[in-house]
Protein backbone atom coordinates (compact mmCIF):
# COMPACT_ATOMS: atom_id res chain seq x y z
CA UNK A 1 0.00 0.00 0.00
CA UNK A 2 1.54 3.34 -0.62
CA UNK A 3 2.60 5.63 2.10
CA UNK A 4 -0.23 8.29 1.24
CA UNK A 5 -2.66 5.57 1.70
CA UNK A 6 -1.24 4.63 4.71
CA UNK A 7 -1.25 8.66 5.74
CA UNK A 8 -4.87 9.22 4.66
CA UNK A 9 -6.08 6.12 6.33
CA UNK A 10 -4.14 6.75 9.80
CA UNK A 11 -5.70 9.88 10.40
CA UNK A 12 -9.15 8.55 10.31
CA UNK A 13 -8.45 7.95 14.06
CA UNK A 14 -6.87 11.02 14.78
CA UNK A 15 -9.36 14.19 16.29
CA UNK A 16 -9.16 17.23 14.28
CA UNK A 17 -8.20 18.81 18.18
CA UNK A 18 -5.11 17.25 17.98
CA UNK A 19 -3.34 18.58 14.87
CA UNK A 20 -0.29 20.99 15.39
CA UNK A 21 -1.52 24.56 14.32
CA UNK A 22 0.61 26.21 11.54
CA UNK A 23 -0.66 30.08 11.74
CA UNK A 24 0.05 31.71 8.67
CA UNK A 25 -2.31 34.72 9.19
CA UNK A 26 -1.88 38.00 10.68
CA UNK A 27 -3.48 39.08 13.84
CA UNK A 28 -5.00 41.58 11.52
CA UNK A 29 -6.40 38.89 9.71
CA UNK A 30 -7.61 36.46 12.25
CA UNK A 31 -9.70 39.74 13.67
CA UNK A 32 -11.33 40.09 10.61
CA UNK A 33 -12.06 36.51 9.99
CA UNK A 34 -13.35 36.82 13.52
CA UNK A 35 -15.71 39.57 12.48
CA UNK A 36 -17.05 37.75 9.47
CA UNK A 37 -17.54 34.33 11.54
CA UNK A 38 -19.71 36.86 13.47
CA UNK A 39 -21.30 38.64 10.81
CA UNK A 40 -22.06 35.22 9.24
CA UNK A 41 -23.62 34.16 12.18
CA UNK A 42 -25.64 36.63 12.84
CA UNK A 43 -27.38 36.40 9.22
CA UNK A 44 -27.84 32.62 9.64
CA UNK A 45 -29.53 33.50 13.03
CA UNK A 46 -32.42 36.08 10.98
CA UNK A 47 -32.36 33.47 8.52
CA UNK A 48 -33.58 31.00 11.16
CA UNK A 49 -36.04 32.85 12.51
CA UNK A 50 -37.80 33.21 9.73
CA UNK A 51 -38.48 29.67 9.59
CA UNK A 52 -41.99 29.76 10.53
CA UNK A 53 -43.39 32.69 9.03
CA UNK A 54 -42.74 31.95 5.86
CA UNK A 55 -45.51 29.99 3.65
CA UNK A 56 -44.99 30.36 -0.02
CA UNK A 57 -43.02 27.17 -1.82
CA UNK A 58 -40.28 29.78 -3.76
CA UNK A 59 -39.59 31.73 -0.54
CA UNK A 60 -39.23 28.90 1.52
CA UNK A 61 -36.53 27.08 -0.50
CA UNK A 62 -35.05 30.08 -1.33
CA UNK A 63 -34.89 30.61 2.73
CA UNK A 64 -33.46 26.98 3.12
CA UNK A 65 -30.79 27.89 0.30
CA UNK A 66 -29.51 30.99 2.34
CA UNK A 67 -29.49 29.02 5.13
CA UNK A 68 -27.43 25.94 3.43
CA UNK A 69 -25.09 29.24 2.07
CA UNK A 70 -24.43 30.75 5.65
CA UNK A 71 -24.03 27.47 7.73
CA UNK A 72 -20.63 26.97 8.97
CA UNK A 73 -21.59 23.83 10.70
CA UNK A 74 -21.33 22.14 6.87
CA UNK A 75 -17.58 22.66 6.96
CA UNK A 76 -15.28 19.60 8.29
CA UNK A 77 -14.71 22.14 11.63
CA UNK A 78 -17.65 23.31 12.06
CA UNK A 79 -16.03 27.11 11.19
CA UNK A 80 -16.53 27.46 7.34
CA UNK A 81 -19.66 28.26 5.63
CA UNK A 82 -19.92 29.05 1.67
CA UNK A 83 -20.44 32.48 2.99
CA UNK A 84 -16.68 32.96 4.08
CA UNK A 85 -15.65 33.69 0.88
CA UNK A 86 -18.86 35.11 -0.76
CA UNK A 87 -20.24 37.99 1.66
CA UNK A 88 -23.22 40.49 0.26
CA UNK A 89 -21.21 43.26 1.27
CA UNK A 90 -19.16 42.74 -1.60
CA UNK A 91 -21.14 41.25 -4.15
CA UNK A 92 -21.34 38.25 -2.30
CA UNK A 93 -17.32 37.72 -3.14
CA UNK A 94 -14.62 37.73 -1.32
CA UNK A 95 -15.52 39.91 1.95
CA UNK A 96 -12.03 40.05 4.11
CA UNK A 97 -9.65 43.57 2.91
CA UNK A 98 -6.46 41.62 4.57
CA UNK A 99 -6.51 38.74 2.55
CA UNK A 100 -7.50 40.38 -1.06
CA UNK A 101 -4.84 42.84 0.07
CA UNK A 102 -1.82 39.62 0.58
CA UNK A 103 -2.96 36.01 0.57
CA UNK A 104 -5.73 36.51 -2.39
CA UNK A 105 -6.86 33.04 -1.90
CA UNK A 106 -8.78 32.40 1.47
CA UNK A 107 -8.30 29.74 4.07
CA UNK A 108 -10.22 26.34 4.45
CA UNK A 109 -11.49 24.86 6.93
CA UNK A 110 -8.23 23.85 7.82
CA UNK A 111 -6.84 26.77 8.17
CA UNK A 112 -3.57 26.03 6.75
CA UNK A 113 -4.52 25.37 3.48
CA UNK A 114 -5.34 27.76 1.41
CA UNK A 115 -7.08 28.01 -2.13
CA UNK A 116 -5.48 28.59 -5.34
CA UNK A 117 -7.46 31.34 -6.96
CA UNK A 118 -9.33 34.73 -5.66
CA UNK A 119 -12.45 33.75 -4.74
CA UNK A 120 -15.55 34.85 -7.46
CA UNK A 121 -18.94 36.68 -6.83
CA UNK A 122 -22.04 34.82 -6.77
CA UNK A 123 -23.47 38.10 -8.07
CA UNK A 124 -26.03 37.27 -11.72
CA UNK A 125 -24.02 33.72 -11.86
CA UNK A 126 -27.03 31.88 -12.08
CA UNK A 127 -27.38 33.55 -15.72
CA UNK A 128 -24.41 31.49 -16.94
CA UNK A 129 -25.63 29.18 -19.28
CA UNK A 130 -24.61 25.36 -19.50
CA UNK A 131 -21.09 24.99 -20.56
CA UNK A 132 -21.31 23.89 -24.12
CA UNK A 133 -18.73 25.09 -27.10
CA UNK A 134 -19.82 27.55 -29.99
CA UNK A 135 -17.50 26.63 -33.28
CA UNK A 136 -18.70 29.78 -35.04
CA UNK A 137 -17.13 31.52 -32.10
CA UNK A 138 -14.00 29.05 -31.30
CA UNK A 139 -15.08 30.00 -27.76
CA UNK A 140 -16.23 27.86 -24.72
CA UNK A 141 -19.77 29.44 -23.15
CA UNK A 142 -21.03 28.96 -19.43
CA UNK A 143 -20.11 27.13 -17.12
CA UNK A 144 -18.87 28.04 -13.36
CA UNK A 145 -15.77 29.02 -11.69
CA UNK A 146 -12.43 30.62 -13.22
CA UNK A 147 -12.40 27.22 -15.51
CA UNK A 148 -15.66 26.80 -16.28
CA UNK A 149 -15.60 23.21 -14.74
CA UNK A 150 -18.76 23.27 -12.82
CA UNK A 151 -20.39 22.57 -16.42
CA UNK A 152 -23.77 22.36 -15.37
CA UNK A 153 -24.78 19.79 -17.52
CA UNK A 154 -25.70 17.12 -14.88
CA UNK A 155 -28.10 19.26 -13.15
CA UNK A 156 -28.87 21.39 -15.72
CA UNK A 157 -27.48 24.22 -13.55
CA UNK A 158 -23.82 25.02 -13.49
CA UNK A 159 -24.28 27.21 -10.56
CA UNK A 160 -25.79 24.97 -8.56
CA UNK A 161 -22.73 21.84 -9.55
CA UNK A 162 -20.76 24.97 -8.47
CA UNK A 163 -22.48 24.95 -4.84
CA UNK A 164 -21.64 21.03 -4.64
CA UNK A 165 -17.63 21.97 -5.00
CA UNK A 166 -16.36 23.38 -2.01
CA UNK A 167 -17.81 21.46 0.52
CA UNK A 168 -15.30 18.68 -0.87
CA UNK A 169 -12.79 20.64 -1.69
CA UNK A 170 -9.25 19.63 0.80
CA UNK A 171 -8.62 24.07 0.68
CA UNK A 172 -11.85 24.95 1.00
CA UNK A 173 -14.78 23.27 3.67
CA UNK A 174 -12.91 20.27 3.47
CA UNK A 175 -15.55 17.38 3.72
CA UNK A 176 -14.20 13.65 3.18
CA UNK A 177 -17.59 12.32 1.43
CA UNK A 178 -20.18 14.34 -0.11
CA UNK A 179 -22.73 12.14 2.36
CA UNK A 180 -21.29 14.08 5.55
CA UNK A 181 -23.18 17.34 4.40
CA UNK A 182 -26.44 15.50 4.13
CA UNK A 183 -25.84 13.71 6.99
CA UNK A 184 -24.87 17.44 8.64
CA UNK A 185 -27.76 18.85 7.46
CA UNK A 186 -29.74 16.70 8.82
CA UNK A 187 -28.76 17.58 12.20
CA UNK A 188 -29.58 21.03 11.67
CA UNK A 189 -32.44 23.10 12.99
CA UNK A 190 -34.08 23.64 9.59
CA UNK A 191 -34.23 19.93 8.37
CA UNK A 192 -38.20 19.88 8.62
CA UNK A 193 -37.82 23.18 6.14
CA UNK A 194 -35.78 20.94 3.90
CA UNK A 195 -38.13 17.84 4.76
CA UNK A 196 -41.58 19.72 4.03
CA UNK A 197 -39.86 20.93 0.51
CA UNK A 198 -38.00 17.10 -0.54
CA UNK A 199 -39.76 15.03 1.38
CA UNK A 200 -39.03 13.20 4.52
CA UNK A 201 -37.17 10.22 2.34
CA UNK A 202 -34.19 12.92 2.09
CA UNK A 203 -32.97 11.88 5.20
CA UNK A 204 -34.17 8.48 5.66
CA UNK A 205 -30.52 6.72 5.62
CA UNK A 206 -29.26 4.35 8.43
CA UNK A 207 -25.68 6.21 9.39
CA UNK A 208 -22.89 3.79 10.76
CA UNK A 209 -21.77 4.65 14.11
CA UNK A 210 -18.61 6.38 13.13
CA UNK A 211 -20.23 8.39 10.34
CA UNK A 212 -19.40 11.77 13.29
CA UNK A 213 -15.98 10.49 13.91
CA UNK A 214 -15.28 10.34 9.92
CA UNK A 215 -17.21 13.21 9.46
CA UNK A 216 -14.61 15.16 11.28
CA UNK A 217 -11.29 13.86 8.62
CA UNK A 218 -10.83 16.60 6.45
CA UNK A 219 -10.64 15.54 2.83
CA UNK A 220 -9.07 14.44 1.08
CA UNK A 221 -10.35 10.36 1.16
CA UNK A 222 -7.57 7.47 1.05
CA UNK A 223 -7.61 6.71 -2.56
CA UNK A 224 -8.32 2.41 -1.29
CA UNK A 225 -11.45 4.42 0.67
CA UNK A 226 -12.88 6.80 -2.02
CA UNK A 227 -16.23 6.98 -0.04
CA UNK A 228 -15.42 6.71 3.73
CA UNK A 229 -19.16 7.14 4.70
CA UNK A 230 -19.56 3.00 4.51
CA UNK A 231 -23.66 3.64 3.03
CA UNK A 232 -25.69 0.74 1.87
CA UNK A 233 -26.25 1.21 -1.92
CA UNK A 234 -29.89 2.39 -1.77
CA UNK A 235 -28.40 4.46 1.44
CA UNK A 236 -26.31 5.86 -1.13
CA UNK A 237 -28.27 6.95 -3.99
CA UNK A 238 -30.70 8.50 -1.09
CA UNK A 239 -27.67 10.70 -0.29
CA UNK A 240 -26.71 11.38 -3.58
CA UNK A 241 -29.75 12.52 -4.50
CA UNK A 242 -29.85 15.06 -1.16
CA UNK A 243 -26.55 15.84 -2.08
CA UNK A 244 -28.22 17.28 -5.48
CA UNK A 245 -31.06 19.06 -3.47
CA UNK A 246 -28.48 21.23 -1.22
CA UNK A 247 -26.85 22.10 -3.94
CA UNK A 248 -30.06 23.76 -5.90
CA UNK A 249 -31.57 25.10 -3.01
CA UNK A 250 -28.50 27.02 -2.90
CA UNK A 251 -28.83 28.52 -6.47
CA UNK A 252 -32.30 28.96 -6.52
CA UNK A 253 -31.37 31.65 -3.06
CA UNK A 254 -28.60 32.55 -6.01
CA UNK A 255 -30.88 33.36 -8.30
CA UNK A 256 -33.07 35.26 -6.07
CA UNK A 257 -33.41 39.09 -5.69
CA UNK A 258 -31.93 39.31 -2.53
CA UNK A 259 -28.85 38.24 -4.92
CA UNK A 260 -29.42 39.68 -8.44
CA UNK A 261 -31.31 42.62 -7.55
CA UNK A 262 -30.35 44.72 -10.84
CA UNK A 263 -30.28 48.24 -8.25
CA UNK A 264 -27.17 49.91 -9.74
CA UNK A 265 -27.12 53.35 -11.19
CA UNK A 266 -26.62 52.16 -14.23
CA UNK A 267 -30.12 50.46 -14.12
CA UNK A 268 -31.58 53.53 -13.38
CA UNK A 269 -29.81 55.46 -15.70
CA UNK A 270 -31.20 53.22 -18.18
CA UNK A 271 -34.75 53.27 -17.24
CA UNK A 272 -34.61 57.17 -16.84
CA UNK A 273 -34.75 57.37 -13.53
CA UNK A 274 -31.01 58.84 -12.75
CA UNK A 275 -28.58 60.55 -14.89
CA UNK A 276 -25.03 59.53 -15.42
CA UNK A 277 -22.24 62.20 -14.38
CA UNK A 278 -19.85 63.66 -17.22
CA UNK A 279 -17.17 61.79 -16.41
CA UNK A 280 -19.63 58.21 -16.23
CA UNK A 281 -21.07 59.45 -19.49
CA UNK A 282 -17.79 59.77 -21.24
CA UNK A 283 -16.76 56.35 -19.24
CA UNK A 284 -19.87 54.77 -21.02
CA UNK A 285 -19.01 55.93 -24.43
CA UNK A 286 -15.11 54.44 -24.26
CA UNK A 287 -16.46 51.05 -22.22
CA UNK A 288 -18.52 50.57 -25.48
CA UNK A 289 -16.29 52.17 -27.78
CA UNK A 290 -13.94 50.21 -30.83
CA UNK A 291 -11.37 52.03 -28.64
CA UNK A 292 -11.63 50.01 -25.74
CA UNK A 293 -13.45 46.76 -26.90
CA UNK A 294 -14.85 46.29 -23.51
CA UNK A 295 -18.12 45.55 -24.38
CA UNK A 296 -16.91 43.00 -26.47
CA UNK A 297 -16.84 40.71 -23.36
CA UNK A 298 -18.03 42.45 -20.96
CA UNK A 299 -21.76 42.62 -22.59
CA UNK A 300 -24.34 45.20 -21.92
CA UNK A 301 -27.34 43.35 -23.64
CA UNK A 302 -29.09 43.30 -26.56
CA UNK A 303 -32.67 42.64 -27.04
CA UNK A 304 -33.98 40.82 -25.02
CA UNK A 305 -30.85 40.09 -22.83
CA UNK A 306 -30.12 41.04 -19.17
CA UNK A 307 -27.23 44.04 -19.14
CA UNK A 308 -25.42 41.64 -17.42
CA UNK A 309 -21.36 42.66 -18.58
CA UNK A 310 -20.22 39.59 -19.63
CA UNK A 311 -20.54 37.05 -22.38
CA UNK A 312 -20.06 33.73 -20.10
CA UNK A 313 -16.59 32.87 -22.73
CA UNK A 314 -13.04 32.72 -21.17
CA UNK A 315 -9.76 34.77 -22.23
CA UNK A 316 -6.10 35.00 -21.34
CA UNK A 317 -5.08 38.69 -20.58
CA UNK A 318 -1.49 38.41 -19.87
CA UNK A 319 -1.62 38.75 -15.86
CA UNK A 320 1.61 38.17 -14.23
CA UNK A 321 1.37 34.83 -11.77
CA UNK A 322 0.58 36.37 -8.01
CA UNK A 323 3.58 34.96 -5.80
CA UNK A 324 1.83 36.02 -2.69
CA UNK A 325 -0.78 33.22 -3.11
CA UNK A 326 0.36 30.97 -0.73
CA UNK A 327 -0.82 27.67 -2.48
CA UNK A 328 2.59 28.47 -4.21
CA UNK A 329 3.95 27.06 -0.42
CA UNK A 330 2.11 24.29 -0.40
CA UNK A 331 4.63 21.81 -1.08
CA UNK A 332 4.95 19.41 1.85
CA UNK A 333 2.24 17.10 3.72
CA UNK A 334 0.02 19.13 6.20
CA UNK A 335 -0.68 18.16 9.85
CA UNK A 336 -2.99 14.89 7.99
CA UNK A 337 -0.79 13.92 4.71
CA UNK A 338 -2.06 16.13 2.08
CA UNK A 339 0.16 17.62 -0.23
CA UNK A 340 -2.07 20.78 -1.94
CA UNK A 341 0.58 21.71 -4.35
CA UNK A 342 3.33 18.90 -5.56
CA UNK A 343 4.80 21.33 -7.62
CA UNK A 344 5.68 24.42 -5.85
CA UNK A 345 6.93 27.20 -7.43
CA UNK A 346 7.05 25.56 -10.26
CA UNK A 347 2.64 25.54 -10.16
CA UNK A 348 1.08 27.25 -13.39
CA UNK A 349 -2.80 27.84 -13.40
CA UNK A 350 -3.88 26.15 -16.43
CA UNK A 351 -7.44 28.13 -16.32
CA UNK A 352 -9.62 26.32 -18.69
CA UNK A 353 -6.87 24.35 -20.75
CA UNK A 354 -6.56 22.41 -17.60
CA UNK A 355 -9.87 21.30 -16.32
CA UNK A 356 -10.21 20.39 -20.71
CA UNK A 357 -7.30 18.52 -20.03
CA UNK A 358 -8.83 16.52 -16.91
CA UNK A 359 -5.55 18.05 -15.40
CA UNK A 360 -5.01 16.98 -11.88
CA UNK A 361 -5.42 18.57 -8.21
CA UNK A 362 -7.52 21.57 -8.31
CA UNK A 363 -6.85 22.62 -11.82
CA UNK A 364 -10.13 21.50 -13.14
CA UNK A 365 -11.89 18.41 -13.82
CA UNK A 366 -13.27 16.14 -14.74
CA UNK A 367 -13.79 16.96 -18.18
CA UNK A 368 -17.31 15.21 -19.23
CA UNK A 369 -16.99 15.53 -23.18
CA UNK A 370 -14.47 13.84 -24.74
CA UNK A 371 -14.71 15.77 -28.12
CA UNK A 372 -13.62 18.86 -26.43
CA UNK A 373 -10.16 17.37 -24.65
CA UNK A 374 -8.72 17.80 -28.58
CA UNK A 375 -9.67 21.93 -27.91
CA UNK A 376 -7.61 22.06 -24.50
CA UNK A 377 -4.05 23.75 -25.83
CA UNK A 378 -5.94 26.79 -26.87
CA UNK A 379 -7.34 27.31 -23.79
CA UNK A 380 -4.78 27.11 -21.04
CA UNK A 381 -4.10 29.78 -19.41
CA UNK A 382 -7.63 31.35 -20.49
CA UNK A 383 -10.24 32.13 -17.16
CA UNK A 384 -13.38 32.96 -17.58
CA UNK A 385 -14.83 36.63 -17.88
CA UNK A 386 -16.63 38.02 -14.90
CA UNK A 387 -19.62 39.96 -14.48
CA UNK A 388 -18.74 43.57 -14.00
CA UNK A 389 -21.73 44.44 -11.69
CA UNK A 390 -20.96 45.02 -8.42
CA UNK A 391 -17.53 44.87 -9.65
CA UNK A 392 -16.67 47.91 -7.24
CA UNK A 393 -18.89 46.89 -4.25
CA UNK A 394 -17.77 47.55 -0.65
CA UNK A 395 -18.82 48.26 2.61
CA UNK A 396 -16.41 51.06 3.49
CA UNK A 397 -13.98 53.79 1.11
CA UNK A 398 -10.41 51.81 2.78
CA UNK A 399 -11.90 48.23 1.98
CA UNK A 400 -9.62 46.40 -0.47
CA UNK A 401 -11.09 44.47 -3.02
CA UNK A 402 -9.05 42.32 -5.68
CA UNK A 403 -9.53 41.37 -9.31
CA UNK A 404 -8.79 38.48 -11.70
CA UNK A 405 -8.38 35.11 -11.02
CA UNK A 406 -5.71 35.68 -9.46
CA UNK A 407 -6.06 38.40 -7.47
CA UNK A 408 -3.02 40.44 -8.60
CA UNK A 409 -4.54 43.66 -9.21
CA UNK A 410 -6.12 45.82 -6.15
CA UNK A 411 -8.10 48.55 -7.97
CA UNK A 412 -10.12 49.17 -11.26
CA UNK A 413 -7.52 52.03 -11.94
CA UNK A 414 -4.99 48.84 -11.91
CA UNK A 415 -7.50 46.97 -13.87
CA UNK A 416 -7.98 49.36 -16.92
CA UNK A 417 -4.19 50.73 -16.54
CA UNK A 418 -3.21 47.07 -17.01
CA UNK A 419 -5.69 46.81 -20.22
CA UNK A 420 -4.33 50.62 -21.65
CA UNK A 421 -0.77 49.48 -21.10
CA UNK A 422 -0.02 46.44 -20.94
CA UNK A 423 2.40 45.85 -24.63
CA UNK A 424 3.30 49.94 -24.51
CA UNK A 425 5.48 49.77 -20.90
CA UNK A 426 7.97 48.18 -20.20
CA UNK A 427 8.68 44.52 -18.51
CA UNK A 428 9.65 45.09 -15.31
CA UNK A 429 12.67 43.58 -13.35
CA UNK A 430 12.92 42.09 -10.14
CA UNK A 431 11.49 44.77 -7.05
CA UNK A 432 10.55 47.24 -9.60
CA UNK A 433 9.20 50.18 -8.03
CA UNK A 434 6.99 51.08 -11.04
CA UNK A 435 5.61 48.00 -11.21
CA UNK A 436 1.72 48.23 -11.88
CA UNK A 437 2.69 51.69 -13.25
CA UNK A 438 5.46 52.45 -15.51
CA UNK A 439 5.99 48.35 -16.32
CA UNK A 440 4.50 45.16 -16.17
CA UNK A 441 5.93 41.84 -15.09
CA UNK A 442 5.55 39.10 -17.83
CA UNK A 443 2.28 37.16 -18.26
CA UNK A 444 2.38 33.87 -16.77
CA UNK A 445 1.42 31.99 -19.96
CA UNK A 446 1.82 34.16 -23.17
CA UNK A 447 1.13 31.22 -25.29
CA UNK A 448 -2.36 31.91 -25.06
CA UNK A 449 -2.80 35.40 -24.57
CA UNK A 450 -5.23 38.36 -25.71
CA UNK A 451 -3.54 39.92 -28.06
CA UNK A 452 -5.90 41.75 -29.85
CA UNK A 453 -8.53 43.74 -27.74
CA UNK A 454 -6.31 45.24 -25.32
CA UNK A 455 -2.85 46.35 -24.10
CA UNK A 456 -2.05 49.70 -26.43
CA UNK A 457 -4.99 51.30 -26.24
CA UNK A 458 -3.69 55.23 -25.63
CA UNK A 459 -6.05 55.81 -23.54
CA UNK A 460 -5.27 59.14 -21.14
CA UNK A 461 -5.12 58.74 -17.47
CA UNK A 462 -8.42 60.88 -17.45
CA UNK A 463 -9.93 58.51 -20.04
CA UNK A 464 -9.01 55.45 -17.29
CA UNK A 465 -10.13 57.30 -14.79
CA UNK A 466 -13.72 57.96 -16.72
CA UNK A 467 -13.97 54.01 -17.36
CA UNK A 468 -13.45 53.31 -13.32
CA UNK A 469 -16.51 55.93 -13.13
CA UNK A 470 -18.43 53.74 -14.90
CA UNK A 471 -17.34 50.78 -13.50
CA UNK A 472 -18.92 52.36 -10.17
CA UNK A 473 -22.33 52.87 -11.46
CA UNK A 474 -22.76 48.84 -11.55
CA UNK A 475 -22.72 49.06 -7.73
CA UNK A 476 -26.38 47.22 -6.76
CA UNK A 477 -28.01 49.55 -4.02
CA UNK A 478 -28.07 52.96 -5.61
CA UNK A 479 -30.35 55.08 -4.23
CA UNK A 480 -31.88 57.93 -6.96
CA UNK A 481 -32.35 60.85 -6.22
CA UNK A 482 -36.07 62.18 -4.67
CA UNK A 483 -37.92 64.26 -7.06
């Protein structure tokens, strides 16, 4: 048996309480991931108590999906909802200024680990079609996350195979078996919500004895024990099937209003309820202009489509890796055996091209059409394009947000300096001092990259500066102004 089997099996016996900490964040940060446990808790806590007043069939699943969202409980310590990384504050992404400011990626479960992307909003995903490939375009369409590998097309919902991700993931909530969250949930104060909407069969599984104790491993399984949770098979499909149900209660609360509440400015502006400023105005006209090609990708509807700034397809744009991401460091076996990152340094995000290539780890995977593994080398290092609304959401002036996959960039001004000038400046060197400014370090896999819609566009730093004016009018919330 090999000694990672041997690891992953040992552990099974070993509490969670007993593993050697390894703190890698700042006090700074711990506060504020104290804050948001609180602020996550105390959301859960309305959520709860509006168990009983509500009566209608769509608010009451969309109640049990917030709840599912906002339950830390679900994690493998009991101190990780979905919610940690995907706070309304910031258009439901990633909510804590520290970390967007130096890790990028957030922390699982185990806190140790960390994930190897920024976190993305949950903001209008639910719009993203089924992942499926357009040949007039040469362009992949839907899908969710950065690669597009929550496809969508079991469940006919690629947000909601997006939902059943994390709670498995080892850097993320961590679970061993995807029957632990059912069997979790069940065990939670709004199971007879979830009963009187599935059906009291959702739950009806006989759980061995040690189903808590292996509950409590965080993932990854032994590869001899892919399924630790020993279920009969009928057991099983009953889970399975549960297992589907969390998962689209939790987008149909992403698809709500409370969600995708189309609020901004810009939705005013367009119904004639608000004007834009001069500068938003002229920040419009470039966005859309053959200047800029912005709305190229970033789409602002046509009829009969949402203004939703984005056209679900994926693109390279040259970023630099982030070094500060500290999957980068995760080289060695954790306190349990798991080795997030076997290749170091040496790690390169594969975007799309990876999950197309089944590649392994968290690039992506598995790829579920065949046919499209032959597309794969013209799509790594491609990520998929975000929606711009809330794009700029906050809840205070000094909050730090971060942008791209990869969170490299801390502003929009970085964002649309980086798309004026990325070819005109100059490659930086080592410890630049103008980096982000006056040069750019190289792109982290050229092969692949945009070279046609952006980096010499000559725009002025007023005309960037009139674009990131814009940008701000897709903030959700806007209040217009009393007649």
């Amino acid at each position: 048996m090999r000694l990672a089997s041997l690891l992953a099996i040992s552990i099974l016996s070993l509490p969670t309480s007993e593993a050697p900490p390894q703190v890698r964040l700042s006090p700074r940060a711990q506060e504020e991931i104290r804050q948001l446990e609180a602020r996550i808790d105390s959301i859960e806590a309305a959520a709860l108590a509006d168990l009983t007043a509500m009566a209608d069939p769509a608010g009451r699943i969309t109640l049990l999906g917030k709840l599912l969202l906002f339950d830390k409980e679900l994690s493998v310590n009991e101190n990780e909802a979905c919610a940690f990384c995907h706070m309304p504050e910031t258009g439901f992404g990633a909510p804590l200024s520290t970390l967007n400011m130096t890790t990028v990626s957030y922390p699982g479960s185990v806190r140790t680990r960390f994930s190897n992307r920024m976190p993305q909003t949950h903001k209008y995903a639910t719009y993203a079609p089924v992942l499926h490939y357009n040949s007039r375009q040469g362009d992949f369409v839907g899908g969710s996350f950065w690669d597009m590998r929550a496809t969508g097309i079991r469940l006919n919902s690629s947000v909601a195979e997006q939902a059943q991700a994390p709670p498995l993931n080892p850097v993320e909530m961590g679970l061993i078996d995807s029957a632990c969250m059912v069997y979790r949930v069940s065990r939670r104060p709004y199971r007879v919500l979830a009963e009187s909407i599935w059906g009291v069969q959702a739950f009806a599984i006989q759980w061995p004895n040690n189903t808590d104790r292996v509950c409590s491993v965080p993932a990854p399984p032994p590869a001899s024990d892919p399924l630790p949770v020993h279920l009969s098979a009928i057991d099983r499909g009953i889970s399975n099937r549960t297992f589907d149900q969390i998962a689209e209660a939790i987008a149909t609360f992403e698809a709500s209003s409370e969600v995708n509440p189309f609020s901004s400015k810009y939705d005013y502006v367009m119904a004639g309820k608000a004007q834009f400023t001069p500068d938003e105005k002229a920040g419009y006209a470039l966005f859309r202009s053959s200047v800029t090609h912005c709305n190229e990708c970033h789409r602002d509807g046509g009829p009969g489509e949402e203004p939703l700034f984005t056209d679900f397809t994926a693109s390279n744009l040259g970023l630099p890796r982030n070094p500060a991401i500290p999957f980068y460091d995760e080289d060695k076996q954790d306190q349990y055996g798991y080795v997030a990152n076997p290749s170091g340094l040496n790690w390169v995000d594969t975007g799309v091209g990876g999950f197309l290539l089944n590649a392994p780890r968290l690039s992506g995977g598995p790829n579920p059409n065949e046919a499209w593994t032959k597309l794969a080398s013209s799509f790594v290092g491609r990520f998929k394009v975000p929606t711009l609304r809330d794009v700029d959401k906050r809840p205070g002036p000094n909050f730090v947000r971060a942008y791209m996959h990869n969170g490299y960039l801390k502003s929009l001004k970085e964002v649309v300096h980086f798309y004026n000038t990325r070819d005109s400046l100059p490659t930086c060197k080592p410890g630049d001092p103008g980096e982000k400014v006056s040069c750019w370090p190289p792109p982290e896999y050229p092969r692949t990259m945009n070279r046609k819609q952006l980096g010499n566009l000559g725009l002025s730093d007023k005309q960037e500066d009139q674009i990131v004016s814009f940008m701000k009018t897709l903030t959700d919330g806007f209040v217009p102004p009393a007649k």
